[in-house]
PDB file of N, CA and C in Angstrom:
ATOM      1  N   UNK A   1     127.605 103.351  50.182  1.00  0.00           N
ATOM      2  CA  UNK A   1     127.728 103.323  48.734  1.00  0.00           C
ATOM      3  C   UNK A   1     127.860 101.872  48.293  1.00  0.00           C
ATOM      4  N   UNK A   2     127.026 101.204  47.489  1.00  0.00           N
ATOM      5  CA  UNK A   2     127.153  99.943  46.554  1.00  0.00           C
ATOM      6  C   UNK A   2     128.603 100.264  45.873  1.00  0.00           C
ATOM      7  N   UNK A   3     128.560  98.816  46.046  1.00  0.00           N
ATOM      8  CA  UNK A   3     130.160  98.127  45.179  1.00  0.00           C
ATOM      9  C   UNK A   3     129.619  98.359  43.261  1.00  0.00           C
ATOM     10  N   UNK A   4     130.520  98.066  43.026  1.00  0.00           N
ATOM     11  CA  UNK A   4     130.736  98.338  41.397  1.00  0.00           C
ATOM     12  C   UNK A   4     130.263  96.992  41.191  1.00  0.00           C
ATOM     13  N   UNK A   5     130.303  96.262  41.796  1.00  0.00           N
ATOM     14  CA  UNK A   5     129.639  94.479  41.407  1.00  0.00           C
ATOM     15  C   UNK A   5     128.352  94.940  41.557  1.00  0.00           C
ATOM     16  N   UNK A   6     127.841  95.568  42.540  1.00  0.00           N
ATOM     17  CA  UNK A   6     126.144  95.535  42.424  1.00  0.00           C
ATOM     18  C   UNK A   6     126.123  96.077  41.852  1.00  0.00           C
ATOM     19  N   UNK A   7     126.383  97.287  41.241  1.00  0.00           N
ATOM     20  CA  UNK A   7     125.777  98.380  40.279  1.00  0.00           C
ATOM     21  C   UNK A   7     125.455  97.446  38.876  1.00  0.00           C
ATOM     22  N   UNK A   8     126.513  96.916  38.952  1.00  0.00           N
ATOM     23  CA  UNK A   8     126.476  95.875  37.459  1.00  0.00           C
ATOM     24  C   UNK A   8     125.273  94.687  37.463  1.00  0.00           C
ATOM     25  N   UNK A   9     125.241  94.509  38.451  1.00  0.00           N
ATOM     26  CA  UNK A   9     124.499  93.109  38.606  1.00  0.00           C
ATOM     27  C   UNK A   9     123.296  94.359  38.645  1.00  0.00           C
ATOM     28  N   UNK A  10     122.705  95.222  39.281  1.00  0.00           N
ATOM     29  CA  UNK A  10     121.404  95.786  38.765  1.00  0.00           C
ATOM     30  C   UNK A  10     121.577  96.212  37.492  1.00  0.00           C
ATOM     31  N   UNK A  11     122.509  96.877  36.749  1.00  0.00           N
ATOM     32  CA  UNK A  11     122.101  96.801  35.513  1.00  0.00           C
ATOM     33  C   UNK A  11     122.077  95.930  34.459  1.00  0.00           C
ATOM     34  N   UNK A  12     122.550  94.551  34.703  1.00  0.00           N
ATOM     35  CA  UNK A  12     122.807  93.149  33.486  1.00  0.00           C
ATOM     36  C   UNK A  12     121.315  92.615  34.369  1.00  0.00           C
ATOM     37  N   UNK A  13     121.151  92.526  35.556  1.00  0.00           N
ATOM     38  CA  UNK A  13     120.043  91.130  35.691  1.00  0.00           C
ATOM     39  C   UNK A  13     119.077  91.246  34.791  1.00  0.00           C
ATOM     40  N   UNK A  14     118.450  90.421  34.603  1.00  0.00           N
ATOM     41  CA  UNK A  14     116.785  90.604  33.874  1.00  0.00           C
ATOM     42  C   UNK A  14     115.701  91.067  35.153  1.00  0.00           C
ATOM     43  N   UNK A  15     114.270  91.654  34.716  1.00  0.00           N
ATOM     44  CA  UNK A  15     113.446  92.443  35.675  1.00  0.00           C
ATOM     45  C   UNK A  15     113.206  90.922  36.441  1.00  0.00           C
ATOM     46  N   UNK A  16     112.744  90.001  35.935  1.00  0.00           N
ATOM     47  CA  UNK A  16     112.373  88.887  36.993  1.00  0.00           C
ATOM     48  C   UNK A  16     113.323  88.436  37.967  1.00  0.00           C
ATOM     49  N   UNK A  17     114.471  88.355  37.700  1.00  0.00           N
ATOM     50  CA  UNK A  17     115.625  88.470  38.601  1.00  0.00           C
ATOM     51  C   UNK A  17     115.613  88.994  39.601  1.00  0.00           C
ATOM     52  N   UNK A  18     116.120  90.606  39.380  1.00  0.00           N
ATOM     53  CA  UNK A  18     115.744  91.189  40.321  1.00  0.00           C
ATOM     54  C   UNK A  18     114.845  91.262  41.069  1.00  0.00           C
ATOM     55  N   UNK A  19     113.319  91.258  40.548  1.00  0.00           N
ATOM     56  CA  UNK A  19     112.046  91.639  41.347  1.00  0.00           C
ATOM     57  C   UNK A  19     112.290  89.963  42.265  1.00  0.00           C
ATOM     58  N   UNK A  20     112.541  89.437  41.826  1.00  0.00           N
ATOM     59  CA  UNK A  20     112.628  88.443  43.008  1.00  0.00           C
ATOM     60  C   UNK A  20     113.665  88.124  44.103  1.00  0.00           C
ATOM     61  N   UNK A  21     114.631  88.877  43.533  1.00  0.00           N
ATOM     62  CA  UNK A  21     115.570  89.169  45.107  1.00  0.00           C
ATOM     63  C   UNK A  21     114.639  90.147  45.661  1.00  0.00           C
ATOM     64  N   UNK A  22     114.680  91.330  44.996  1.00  0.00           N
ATOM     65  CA  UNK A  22     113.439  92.495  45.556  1.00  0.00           C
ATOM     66  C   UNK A  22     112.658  91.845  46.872  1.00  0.00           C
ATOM     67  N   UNK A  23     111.374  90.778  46.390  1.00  0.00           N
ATOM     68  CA  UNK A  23     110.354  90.182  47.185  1.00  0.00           C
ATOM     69  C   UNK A  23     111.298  89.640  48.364  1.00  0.00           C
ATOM     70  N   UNK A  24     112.213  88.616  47.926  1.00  0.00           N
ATOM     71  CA  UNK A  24     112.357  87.644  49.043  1.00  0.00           C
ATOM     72  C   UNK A  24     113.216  88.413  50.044  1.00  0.00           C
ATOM     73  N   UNK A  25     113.892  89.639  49.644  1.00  0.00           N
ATOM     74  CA  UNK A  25     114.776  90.551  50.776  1.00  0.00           C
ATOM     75  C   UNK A  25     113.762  91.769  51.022  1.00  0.00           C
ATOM     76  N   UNK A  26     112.491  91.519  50.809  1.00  0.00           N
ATOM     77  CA  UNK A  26     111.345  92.569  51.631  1.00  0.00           C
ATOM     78  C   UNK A  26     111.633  94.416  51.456  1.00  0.00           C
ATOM     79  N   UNK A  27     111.874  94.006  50.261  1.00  0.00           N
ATOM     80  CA  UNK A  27     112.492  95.551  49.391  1.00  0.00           C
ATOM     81  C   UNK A  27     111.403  95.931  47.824  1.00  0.00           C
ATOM     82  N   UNK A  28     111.617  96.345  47.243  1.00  0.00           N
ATOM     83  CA  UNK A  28     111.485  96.913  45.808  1.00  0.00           C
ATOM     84  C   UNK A  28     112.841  96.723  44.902  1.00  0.00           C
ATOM     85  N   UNK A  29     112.054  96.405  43.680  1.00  0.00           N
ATOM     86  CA  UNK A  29     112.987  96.694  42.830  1.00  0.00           C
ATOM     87  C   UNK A  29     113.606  98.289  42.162  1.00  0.00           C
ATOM     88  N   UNK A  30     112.711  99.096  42.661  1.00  0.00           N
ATOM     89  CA  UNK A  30     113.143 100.467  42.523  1.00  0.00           C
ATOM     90  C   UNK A  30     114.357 100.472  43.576  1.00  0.00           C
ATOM     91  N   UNK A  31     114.094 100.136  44.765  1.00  0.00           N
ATOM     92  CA  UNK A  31     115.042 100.433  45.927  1.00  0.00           C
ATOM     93  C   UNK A  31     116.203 100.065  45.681  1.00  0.00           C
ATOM     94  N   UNK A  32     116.077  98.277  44.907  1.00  0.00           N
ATOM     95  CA  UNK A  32     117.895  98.381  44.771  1.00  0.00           C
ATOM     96  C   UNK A  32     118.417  99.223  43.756  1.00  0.00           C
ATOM     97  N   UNK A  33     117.675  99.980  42.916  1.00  0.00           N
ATOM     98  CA  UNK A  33     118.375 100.737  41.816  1.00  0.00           C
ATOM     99  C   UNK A  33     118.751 101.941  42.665  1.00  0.00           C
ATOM    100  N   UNK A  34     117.703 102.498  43.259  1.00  0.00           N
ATOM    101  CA  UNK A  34     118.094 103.311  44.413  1.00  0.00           C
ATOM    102  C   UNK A  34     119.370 103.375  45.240  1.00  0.00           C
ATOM    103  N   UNK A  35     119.523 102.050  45.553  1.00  0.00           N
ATOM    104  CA  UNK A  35     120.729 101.646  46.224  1.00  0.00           C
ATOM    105  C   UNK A  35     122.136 101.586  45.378  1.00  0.00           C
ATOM    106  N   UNK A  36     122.012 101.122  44.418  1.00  0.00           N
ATOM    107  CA  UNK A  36     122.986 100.724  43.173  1.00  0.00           C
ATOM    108  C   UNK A  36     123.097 102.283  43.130  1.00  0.00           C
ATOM    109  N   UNK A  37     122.527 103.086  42.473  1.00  0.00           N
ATOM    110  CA  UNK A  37     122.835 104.865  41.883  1.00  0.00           C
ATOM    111  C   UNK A  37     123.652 105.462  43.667  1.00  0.00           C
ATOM    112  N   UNK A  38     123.747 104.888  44.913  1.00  0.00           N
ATOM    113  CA  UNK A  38     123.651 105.850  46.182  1.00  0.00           C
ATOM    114  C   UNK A  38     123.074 106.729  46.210  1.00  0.00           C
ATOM    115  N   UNK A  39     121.797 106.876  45.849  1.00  0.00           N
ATOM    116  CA  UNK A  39     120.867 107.861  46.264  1.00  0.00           C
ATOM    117  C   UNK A  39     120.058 107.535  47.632  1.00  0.00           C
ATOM    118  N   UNK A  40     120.606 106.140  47.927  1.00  0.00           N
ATOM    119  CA  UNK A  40     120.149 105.541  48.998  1.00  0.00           C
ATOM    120  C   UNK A  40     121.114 104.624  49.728  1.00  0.00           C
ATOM    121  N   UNK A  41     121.436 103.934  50.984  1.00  0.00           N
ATOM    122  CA  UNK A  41     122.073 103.297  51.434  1.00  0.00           C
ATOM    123  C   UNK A  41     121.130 102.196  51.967  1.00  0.00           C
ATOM    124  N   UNK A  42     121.874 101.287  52.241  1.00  0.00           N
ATOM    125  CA  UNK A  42     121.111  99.806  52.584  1.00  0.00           C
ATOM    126  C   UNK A  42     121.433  99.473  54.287  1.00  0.00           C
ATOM    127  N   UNK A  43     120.684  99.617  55.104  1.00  0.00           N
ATOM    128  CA  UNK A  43     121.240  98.393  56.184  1.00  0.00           C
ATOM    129  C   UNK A  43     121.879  97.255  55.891  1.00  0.00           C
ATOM    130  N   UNK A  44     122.598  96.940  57.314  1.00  0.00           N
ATOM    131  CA  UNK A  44     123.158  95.678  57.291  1.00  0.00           C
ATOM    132  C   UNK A  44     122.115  94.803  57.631  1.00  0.00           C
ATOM    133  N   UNK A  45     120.887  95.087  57.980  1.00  0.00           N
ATOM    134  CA  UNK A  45     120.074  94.241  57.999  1.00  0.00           C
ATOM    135  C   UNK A  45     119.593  93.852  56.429  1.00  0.00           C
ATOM    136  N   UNK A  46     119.159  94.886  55.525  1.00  0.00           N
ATOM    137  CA  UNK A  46     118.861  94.471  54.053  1.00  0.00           C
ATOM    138  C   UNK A  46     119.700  93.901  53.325  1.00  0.00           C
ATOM    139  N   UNK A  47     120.878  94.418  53.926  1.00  0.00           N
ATOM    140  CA  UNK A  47     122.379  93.837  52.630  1.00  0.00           C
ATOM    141  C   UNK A  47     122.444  92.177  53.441  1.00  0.00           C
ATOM    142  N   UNK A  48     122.213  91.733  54.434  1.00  0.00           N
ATOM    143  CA  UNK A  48     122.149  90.623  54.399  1.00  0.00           C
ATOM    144  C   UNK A  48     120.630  89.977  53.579  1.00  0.00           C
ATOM    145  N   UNK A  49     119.613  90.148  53.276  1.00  0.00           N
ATOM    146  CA  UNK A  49     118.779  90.134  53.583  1.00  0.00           C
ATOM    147  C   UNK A  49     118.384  89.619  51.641  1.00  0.00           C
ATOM    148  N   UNK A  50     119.787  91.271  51.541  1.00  0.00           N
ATOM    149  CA  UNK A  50     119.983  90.877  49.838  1.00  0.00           C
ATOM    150  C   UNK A  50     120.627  89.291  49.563  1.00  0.00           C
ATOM    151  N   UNK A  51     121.998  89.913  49.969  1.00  0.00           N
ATOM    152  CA  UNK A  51     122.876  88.128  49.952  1.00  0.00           C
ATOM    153  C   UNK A  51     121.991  87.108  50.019  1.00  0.00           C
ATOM    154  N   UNK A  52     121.474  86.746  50.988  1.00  0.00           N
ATOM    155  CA  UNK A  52     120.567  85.477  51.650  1.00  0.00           C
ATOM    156  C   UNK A  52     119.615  85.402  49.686  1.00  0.00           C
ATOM    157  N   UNK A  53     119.416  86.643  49.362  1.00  0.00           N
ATOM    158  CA  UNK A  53     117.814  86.424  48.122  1.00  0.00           C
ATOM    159  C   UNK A  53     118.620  85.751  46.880  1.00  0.00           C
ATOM    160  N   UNK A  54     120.087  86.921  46.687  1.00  0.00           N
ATOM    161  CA  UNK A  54     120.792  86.548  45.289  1.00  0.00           C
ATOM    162  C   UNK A  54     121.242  84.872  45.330  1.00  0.00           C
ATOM    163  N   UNK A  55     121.709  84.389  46.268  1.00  0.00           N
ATOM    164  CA  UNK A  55     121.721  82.738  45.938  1.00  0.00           C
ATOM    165  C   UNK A  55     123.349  83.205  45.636  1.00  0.00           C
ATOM    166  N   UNK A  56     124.312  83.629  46.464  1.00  0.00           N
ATOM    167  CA  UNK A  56     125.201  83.863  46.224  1.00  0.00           C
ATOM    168  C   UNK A  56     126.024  84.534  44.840  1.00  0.00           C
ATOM    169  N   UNK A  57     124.913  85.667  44.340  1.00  0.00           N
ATOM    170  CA  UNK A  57     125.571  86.023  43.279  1.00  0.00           C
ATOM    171  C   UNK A  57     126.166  87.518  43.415  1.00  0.00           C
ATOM    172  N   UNK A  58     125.595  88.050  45.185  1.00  0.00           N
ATOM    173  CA  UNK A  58     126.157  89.380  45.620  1.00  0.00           C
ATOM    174  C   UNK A  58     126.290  88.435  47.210  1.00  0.00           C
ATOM    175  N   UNK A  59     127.390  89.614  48.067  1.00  0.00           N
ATOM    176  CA  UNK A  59     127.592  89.371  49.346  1.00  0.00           C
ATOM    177  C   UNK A  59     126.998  90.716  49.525  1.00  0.00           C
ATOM    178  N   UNK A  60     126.683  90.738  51.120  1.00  0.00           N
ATOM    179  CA  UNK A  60     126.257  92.205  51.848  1.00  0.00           C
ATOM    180  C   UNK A  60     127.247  92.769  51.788  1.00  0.00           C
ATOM    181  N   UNK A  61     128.060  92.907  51.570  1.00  0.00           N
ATOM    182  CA  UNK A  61     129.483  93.408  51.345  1.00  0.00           C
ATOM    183  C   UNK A  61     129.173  94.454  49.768  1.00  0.00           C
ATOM    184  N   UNK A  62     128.957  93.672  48.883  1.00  0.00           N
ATOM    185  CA  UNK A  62     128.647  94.473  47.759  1.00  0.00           C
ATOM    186  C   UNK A  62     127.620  95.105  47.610  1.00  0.00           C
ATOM    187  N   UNK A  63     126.347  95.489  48.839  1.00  0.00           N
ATOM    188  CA  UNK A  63     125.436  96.483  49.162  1.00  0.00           C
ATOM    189  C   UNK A  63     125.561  97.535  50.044  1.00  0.00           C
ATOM    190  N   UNK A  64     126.705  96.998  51.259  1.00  0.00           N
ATOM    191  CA  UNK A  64     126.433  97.855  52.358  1.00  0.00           C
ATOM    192  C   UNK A  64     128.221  98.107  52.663  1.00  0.00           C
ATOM    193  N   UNK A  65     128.740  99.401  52.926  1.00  0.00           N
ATOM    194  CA  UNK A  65     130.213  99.407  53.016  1.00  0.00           C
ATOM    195  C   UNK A  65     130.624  99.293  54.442  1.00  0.00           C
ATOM    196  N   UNK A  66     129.282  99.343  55.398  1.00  0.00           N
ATOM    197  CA  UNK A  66     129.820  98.952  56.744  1.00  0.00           C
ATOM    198  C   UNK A  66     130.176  97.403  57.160  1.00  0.00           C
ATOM    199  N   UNK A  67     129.158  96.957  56.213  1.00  0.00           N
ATOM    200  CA  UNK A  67     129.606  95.376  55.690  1.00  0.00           C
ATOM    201  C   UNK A  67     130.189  95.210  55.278  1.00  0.00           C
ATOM    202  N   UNK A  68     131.215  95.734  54.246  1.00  0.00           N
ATOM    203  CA  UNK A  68     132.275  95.757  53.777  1.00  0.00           C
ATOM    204  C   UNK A  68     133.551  95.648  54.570  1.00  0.00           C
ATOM    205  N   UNK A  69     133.437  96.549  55.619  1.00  0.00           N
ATOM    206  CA  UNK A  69     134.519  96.927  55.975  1.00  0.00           C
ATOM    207  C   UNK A  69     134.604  96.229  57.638  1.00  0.00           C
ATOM    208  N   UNK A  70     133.411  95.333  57.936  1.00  0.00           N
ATOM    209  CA  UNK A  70     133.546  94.471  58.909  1.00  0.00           C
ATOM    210  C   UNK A  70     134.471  93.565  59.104  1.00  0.00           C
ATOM    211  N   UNK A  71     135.657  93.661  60.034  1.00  0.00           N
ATOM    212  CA  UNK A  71     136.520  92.767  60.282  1.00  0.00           C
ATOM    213  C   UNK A  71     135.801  91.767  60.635  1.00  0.00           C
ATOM    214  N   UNK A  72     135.017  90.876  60.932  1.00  0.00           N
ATOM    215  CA  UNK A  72     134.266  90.028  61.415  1.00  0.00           C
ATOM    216  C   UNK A  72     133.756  89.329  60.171  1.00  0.00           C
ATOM    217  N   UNK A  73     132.827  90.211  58.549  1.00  0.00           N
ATOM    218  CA  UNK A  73     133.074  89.827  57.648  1.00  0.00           C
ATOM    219  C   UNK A  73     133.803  89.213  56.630  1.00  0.00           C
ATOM    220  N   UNK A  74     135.180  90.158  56.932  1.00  0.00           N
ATOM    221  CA  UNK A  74     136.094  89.835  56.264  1.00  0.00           C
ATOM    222  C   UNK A  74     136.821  88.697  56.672  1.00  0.00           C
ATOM    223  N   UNK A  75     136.711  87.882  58.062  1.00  0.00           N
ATOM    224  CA  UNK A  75     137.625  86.719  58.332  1.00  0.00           C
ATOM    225  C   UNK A  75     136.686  85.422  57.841  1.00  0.00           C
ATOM    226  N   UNK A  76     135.420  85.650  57.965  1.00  0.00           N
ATOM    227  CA  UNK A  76     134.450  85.190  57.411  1.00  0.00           C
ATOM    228  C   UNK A  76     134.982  84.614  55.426  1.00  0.00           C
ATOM    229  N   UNK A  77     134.488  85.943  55.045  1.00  0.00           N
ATOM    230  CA  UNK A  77     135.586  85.660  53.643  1.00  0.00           C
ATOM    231  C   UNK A  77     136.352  84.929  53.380  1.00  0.00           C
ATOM    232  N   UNK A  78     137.708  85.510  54.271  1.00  0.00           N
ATOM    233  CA  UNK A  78     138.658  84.821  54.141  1.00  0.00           C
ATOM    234  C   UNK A  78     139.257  84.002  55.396  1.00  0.00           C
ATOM    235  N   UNK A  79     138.909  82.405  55.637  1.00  0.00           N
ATOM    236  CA  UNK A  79     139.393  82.297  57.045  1.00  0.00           C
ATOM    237  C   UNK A  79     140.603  81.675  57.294  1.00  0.00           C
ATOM    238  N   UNK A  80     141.787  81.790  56.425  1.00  0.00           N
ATOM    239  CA  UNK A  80     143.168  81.571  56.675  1.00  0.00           C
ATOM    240  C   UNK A  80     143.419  82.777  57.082  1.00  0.00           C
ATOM    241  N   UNK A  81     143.178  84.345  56.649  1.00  0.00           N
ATOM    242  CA  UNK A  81     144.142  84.828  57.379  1.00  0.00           C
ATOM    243  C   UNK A  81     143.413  85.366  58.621  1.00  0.00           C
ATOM    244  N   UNK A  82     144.349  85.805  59.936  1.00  0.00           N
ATOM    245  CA  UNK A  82     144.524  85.686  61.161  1.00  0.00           C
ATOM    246  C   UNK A  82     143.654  87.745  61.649  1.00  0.00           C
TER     247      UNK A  82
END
């Protein structure tokens, strides 16, 4: 299930926006709406794939909840704590 940050960010971006994370993460722009509604889920290969396109304006974290919930991610995030 997408984070409440992506859902938002697919519904505020403009279509050129999106369609160009779309291209450069080798997706559709239908798909991330797809993804945004969970009618679909994303790999951790795409949810990085997203991150890497948005230019830091989503993490794979806010596409994919196994990414989310990666301890390995999360020290990443945050690397003071232990």
């Amino acid at each position: 299930m997408a984070s409440e940050k992506f859902k938002e960010w697919v519904r505020v971006t403009p279509r050129d926006k999106r369609q160009h994370v779309a291209d450069t993460a080798r997706t559709s722009v239908a798909f991330l709406g797809h993804l945004a509604s969970g009618y679909r889920n994303a790999s951790s290969q795409l949810a990085a794939r997203v991150e890497t396109a948005a230019e830091g304006e989503l993490t794979r974290a806010d596409v994919n909840d196994t990414c989310a919930s990666c301890p390995y991610f999360q020290k990443c995030q945050n690397p003071e704590s232990k």
